[in-house]
Protein backbone atom coordinates (compact mmCIF):
# COMPACT_ATOMS: atom_id res chain seq x y z
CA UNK A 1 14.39 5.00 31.01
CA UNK A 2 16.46 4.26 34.01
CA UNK A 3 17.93 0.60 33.00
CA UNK A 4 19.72 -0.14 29.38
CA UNK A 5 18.43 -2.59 27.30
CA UNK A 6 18.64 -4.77 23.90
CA UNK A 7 15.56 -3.58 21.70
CA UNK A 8 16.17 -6.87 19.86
CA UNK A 9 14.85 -9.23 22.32
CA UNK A 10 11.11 -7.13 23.06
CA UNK A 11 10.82 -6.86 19.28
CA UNK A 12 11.69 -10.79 18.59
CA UNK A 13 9.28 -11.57 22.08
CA UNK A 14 6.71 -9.49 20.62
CA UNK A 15 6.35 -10.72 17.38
CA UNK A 16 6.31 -14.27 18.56
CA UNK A 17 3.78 -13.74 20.79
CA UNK A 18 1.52 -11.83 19.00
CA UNK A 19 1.49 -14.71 15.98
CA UNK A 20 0.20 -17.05 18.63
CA UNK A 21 -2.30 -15.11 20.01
CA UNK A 22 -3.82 -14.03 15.92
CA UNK A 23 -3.11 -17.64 14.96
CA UNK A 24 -5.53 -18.40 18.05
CA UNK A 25 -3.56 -19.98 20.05
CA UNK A 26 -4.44 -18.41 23.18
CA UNK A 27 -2.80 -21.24 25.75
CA UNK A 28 0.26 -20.80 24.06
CA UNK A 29 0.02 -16.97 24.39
CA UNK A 30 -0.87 -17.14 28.11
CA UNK A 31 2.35 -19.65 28.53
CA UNK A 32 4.55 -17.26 27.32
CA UNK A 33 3.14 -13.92 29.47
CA UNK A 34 3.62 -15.85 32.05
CA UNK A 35 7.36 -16.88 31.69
CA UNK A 36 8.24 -13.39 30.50
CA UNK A 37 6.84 -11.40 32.81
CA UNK A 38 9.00 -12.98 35.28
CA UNK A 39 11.88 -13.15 33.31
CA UNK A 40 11.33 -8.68 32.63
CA UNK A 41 10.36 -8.08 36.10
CA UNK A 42 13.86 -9.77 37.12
CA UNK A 43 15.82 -8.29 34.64
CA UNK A 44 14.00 -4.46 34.64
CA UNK A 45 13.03 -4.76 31.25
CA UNK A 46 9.24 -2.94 30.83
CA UNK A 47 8.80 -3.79 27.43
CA UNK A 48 9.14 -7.68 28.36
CA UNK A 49 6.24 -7.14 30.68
CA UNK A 50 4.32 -4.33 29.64
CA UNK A 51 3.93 -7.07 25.96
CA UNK A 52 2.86 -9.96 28.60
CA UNK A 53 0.49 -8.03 30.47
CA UNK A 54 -1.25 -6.70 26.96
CA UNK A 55 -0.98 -10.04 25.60
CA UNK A 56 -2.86 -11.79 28.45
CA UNK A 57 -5.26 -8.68 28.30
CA UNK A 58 -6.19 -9.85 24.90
CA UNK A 59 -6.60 -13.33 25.94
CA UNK A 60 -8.76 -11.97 28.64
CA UNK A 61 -10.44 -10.17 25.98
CA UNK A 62 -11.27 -13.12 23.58
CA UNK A 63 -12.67 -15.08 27.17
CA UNK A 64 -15.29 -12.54 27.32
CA UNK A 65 -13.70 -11.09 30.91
CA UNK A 66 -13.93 -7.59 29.95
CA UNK A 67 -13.33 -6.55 33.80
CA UNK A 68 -9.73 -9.15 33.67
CA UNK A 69 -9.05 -7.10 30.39
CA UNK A 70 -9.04 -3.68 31.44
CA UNK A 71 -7.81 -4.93 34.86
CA UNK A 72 -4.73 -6.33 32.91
CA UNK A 73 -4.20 -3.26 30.04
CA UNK A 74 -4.60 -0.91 33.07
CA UNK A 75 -1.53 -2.34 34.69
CA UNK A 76 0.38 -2.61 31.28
CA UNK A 77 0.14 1.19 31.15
CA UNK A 78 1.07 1.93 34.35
CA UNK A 79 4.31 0.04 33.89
CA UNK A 80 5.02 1.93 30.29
CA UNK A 81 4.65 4.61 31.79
CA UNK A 82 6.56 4.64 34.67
CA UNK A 83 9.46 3.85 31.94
CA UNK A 84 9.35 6.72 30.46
CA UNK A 85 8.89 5.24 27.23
CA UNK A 86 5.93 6.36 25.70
CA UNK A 87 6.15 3.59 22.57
CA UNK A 88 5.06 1.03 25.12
CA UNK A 89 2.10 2.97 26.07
CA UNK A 90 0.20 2.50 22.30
CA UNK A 91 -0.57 -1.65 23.08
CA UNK A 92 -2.16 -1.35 26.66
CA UNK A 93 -4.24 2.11 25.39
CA UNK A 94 -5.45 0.13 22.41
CA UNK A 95 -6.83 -2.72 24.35
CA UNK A 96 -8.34 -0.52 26.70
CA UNK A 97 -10.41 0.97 23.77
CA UNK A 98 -11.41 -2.27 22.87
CA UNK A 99 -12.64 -2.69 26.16
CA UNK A 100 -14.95 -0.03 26.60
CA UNK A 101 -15.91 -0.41 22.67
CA UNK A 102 -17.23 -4.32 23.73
CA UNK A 103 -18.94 -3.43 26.47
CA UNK A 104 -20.66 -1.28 25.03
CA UNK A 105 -19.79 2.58 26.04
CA UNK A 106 -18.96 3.28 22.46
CA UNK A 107 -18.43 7.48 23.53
CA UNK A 108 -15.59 6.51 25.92
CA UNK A 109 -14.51 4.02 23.52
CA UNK A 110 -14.30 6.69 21.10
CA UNK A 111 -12.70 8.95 23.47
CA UNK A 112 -9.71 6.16 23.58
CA UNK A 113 -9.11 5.62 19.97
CA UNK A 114 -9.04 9.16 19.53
CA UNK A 115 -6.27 9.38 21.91
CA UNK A 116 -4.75 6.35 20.65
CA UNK A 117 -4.50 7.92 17.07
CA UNK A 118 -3.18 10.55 18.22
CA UNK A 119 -0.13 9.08 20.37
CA UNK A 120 0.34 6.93 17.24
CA UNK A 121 0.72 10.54 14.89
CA UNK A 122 3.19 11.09 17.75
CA UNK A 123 5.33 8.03 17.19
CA UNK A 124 5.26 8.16 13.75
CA UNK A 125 3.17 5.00 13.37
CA UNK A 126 0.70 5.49 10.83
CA UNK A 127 0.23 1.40 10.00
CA UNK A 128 -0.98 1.38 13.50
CA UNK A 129 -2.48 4.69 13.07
CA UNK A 130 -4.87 3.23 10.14
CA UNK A 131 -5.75 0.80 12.55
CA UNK A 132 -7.40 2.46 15.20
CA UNK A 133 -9.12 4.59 12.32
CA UNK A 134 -10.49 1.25 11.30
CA UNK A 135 -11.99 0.95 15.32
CA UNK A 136 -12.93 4.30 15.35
CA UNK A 137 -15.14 4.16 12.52
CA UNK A 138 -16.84 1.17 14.20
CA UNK A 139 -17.47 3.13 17.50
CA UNK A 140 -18.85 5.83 14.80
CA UNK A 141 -21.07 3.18 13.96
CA UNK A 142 -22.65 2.53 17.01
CA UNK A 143 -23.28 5.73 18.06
CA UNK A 144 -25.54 5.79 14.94
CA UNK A 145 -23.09 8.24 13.24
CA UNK A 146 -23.40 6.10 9.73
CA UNK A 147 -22.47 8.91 7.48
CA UNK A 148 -18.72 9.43 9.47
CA UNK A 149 -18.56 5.88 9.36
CA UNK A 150 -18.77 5.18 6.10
CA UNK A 151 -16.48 8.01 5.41
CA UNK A 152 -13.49 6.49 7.29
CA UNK A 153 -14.25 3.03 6.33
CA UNK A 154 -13.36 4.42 3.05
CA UNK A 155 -10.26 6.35 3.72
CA UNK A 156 -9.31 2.97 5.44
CA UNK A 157 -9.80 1.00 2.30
CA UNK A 158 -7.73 3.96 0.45
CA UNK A 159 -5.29 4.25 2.82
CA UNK A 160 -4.61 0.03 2.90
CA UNK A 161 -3.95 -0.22 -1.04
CA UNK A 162 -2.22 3.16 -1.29
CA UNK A 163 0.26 1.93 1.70
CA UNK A 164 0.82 -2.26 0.89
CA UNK A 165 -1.40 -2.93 4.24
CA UNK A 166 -1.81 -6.12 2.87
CA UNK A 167 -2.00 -8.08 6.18
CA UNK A 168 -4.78 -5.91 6.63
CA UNK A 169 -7.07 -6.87 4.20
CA UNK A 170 -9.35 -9.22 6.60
CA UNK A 171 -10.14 -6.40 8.38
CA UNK A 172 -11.75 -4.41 5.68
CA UNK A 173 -14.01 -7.23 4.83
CA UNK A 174 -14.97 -6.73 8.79
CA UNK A 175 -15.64 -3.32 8.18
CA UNK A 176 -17.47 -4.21 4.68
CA UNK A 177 -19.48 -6.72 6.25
CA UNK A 178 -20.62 -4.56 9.18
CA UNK A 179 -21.20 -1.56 7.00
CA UNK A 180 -23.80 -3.40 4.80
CA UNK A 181 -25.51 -5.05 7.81
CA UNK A 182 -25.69 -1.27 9.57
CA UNK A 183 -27.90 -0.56 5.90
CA UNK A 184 -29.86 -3.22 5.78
CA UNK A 185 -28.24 -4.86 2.86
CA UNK A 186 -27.78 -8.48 4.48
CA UNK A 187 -26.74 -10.24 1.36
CA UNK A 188 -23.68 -8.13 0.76
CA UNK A 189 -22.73 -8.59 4.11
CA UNK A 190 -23.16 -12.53 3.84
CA UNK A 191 -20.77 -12.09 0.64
CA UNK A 192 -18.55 -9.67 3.11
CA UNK A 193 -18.10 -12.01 5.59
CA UNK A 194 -17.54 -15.30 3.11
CA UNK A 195 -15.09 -12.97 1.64
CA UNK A 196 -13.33 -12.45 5.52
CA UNK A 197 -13.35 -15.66 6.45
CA UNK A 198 -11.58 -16.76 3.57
CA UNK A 199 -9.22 -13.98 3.75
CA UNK A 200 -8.41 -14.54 7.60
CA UNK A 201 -7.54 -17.88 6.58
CA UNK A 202 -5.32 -17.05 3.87
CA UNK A 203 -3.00 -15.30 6.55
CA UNK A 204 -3.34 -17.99 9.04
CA UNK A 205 -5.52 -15.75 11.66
CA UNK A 206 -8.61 -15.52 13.33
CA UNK A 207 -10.13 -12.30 14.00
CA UNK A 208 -8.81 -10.33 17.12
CA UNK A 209 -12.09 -10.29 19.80
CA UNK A 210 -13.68 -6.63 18.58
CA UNK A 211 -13.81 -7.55 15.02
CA UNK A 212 -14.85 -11.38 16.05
CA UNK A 213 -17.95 -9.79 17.38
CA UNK A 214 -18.90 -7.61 14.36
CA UNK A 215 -18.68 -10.52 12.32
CA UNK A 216 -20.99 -12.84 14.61
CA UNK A 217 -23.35 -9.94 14.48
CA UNK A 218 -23.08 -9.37 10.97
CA UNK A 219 -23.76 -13.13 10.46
CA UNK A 220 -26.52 -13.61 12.96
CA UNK A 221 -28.24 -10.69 11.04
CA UNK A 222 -27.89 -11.95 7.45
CA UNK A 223 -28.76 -15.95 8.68
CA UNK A 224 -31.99 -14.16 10.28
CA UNK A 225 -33.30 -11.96 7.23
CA UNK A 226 -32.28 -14.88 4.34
CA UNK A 227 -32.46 -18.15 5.70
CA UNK A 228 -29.54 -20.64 6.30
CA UNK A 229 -29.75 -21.42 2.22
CA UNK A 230 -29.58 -17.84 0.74
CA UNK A 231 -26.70 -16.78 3.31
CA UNK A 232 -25.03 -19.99 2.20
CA UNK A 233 -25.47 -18.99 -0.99
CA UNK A 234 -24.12 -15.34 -0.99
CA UNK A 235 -20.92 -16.44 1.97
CA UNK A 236 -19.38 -18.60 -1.19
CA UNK A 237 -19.82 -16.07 -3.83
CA UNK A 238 -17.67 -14.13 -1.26
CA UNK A 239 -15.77 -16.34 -0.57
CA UNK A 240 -13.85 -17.11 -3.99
CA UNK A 241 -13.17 -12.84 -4.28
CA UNK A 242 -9.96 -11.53 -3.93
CA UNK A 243 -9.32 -7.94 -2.75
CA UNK A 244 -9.88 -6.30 -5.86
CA UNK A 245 -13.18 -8.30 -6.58
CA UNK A 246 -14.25 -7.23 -2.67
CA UNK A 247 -13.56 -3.60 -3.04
CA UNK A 248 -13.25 -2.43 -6.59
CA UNK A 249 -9.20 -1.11 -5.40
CA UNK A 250 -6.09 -2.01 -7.06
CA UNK A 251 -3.03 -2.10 -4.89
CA UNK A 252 -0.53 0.74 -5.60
CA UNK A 253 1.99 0.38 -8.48
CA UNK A 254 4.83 0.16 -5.46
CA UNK A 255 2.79 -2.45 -4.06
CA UNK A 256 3.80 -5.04 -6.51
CA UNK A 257 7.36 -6.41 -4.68
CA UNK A 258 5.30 -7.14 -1.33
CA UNK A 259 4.02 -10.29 -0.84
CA UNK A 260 0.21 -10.79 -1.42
CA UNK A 261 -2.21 -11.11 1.53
């Protein structure tokens, strides 16, 4: 990198900015891109922008404007990197996947998370890592590959208990919930999803766009094949599991100091 700078601020920005966007609140989000990415520009301080530009990719994402999205996470990477600094390159490169995974070109998308996993094995990031394992296997999914999907949908589960992922846990009732819709089982999945809603809340999130969509498909499935009553039914028995009700997995022994999801 060609200008110093204090790795305390990006880290504090990030963080802050990233708990609006989960929490929802994208206006918020968008406020603060905004007022940083003049503020990093000024100073010469990529991470400061290259977090603003990813962060009002997402919000672009949530809108539906896949175009604004990749438009956005396009010129995120470009600044990282110019930097040098290949650690900023992982955010813009994960919404890009995202990108081509909603809109539908699940073989490029594929093509991304595998690259994205890769740079994260780099980094030594494997909490990230697991996550775009967890996309992968969707895009796995889609391409009608059910038997790899399952497969890593597992090791996720394994690898979230083994490792105290517990912020994580939402997203393997995503995974649970599109799983069981992919084999027809529609009341699991209504149980899945009662179970993910319920465990979104708990954190005080909503679900990022990708795994929004999964869940609105998963639900418009299991409405369609039970009826409103029956789905009702099954979301509330879901919805009063814990983890270890949902997936049969008890958290690691050195697990038990970290606070619960």
């Amino acid at each position: 990198m060609t200008v110093e700078r204090d790795d305390a601020r990006p880290e504090a920005f990030a963080a802050e900015i990233r708990a609006a966007f989960r929490s929802g609140d994208e206006s918020a989000a968008t406020r603060m891109a905004r007022t940083e990415i003049e503020r990093a520009r000024a100073a010469g301080e990529p991470a400061g922008e290259v977090e603003s530009l990813y962060a009002l990719a997402r919000v672009a994402l949530r809108a539906g404007d896949l175009a604004q999205a990749e438009e956005l996470a396009s010129a995120a990477l470009e600044v990282a990197v110019r930097s040098g600094d290949r650690r900023l390159e992982e955010r813009p490169r994960h919404v890009l996947a995202a990108v081509a995974r909603l809109s539908g070109d699940h073989a490029e998308a594929r093509t991304r998370y595998l690259a994205s996993i890769a740079l994260n094995d780099q980094l030594g990031q494997p909490e990230l890592g697991n996550a775009e394992y967890h996309n992968l296997a969707f895009t796995e999914l889609r391409l009608g590959h059910l038997d790899r999907a399952r497969q890593l949908f597992a090791e996720g589960r394994d690898r979230v208990f083994r490792n105290c992922y517990r912020d994580f846990v939402p997203y393997l009732g995503v995974a649970a919930a599109a799983l069981a819709t992919a084999e027809g089982d529609h009341r699991t999945a209504a149980r899945m999803i009662g179970f993910t809603d319920r465990a979104y809340a708990a954190i005080g999130q909503v679900p990022d766009p990708d795994d929004a969509a999964e869940l609105a498909a998963a639900r418009t499935a299991a409405v369609a094949a039970l009826g409103e009553a029956d789905f009702a039914h099954a979301y509330a028995s879901g919805a009063v599991l814990d983890e270890t009700g949902a997936f049969g997995l008890e958290w690691d022994v050195h697990c038990s100091s970290t606070a619960s999801a």
